[in-house]
C-alpha atoms as a PDB file:
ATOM      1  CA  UNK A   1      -3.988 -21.114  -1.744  1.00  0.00           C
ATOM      2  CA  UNK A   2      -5.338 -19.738  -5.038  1.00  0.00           C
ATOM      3  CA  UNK A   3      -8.066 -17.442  -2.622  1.00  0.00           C
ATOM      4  CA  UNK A   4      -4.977 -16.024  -1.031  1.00  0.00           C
ATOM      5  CA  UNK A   5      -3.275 -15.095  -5.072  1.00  0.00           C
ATOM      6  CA  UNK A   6      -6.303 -13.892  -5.998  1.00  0.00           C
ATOM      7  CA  UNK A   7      -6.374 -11.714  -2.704  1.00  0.00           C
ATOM      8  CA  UNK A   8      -3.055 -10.757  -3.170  1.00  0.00           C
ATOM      9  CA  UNK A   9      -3.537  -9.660  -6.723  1.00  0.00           C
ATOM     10  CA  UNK A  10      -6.431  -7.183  -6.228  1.00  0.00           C
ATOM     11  CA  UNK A  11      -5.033  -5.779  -3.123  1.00  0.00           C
ATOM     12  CA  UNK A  12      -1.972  -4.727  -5.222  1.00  0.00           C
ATOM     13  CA  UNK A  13      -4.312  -3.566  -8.194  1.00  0.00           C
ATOM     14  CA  UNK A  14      -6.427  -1.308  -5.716  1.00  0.00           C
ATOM     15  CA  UNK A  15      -2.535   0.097  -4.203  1.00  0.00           C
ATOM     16  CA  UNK A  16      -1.988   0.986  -7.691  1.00  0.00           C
ATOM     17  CA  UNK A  17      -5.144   2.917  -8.464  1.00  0.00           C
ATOM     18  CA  UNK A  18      -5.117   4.856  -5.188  1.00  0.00           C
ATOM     19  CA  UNK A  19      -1.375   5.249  -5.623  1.00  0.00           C
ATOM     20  CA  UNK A  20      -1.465   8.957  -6.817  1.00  0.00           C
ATOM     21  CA  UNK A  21      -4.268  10.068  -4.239  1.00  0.00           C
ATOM     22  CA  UNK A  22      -2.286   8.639  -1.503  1.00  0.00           C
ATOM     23  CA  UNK A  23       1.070  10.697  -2.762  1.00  0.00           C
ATOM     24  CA  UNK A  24      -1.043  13.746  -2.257  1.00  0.00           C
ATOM     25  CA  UNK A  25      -1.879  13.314   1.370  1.00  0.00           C
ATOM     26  CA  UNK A  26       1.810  12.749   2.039  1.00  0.00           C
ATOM     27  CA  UNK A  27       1.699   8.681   2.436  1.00  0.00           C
ATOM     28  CA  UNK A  28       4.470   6.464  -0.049  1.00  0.00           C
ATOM     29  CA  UNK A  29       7.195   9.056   0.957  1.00  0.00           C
ATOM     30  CA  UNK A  30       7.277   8.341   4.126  1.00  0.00           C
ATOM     31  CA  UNK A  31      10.540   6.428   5.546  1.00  0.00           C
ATOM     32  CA  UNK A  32      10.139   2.449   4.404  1.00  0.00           C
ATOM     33  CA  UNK A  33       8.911   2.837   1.534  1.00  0.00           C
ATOM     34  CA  UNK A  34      10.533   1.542  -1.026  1.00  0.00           C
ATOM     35  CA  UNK A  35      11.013   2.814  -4.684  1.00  0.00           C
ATOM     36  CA  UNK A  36      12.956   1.866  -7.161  1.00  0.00           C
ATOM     37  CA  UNK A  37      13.557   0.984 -11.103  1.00  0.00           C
ATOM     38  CA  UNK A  38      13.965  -2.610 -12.021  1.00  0.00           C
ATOM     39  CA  UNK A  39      14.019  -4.346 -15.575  1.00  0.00           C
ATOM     40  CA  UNK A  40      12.700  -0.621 -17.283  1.00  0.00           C
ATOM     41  CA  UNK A  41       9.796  -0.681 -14.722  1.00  0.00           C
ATOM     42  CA  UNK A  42       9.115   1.703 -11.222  1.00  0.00           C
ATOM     43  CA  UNK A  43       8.640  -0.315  -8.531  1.00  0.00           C
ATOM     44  CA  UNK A  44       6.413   1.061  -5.083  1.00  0.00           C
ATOM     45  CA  UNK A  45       6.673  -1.031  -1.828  1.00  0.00           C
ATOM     46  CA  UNK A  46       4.591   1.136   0.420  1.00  0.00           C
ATOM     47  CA  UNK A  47       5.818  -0.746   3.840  1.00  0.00           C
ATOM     48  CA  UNK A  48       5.912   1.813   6.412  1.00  0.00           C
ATOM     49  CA  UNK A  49       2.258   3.398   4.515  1.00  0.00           C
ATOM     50  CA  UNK A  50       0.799  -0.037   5.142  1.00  0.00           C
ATOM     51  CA  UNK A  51       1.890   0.109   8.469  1.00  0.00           C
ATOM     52  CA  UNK A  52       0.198   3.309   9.269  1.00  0.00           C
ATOM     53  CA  UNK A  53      -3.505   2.082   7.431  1.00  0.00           C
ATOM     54  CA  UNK A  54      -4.093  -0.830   9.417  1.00  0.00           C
ATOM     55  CA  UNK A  55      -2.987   1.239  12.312  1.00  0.00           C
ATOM     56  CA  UNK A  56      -5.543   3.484  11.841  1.00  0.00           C
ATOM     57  CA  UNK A  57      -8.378   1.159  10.312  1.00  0.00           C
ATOM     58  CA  UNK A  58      -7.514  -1.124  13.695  1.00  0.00           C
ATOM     59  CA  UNK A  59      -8.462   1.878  15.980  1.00  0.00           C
ATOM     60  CA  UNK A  60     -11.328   2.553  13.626  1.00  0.00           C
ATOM     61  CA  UNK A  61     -12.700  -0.743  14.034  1.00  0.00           C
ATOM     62  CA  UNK A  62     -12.058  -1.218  17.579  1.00  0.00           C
ATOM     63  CA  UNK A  63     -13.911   2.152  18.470  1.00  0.00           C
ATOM     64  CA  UNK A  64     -17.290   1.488  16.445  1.00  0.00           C
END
């Protein structure tokens, strides 16, 4: 359980870093994901972005 919090931690620190490279090639404002302002903060869930990824890294990885 704690491997999978730990997992889930980084993997939402490494969204966060690549967030602004990702705007620029047109992924986050795509339709599904989510942003909004909650408590004073900007929330991202990039759900439709994900999506497309492990589309993509699935066909990569199934072709080599």
């Amino acid at each position: 359980m704690l491997r999978w919090v730990i997992v889930t931690f980084l993997a939402l620190l490494l969204i966060s870093w690549v967030r602004p490279w990702l705007e620029k090639m047109g992924l986050g404002k795509l339709p599904g994901d989510f942003q909004f302002k909650l408590f004073g903060r900007e929330w991202f869930i990039p759900l439709t972005s994900t999506l497309l990824l492990s589309f993509i890294l699935t066909l990569i990885a199934k072709f080599l």
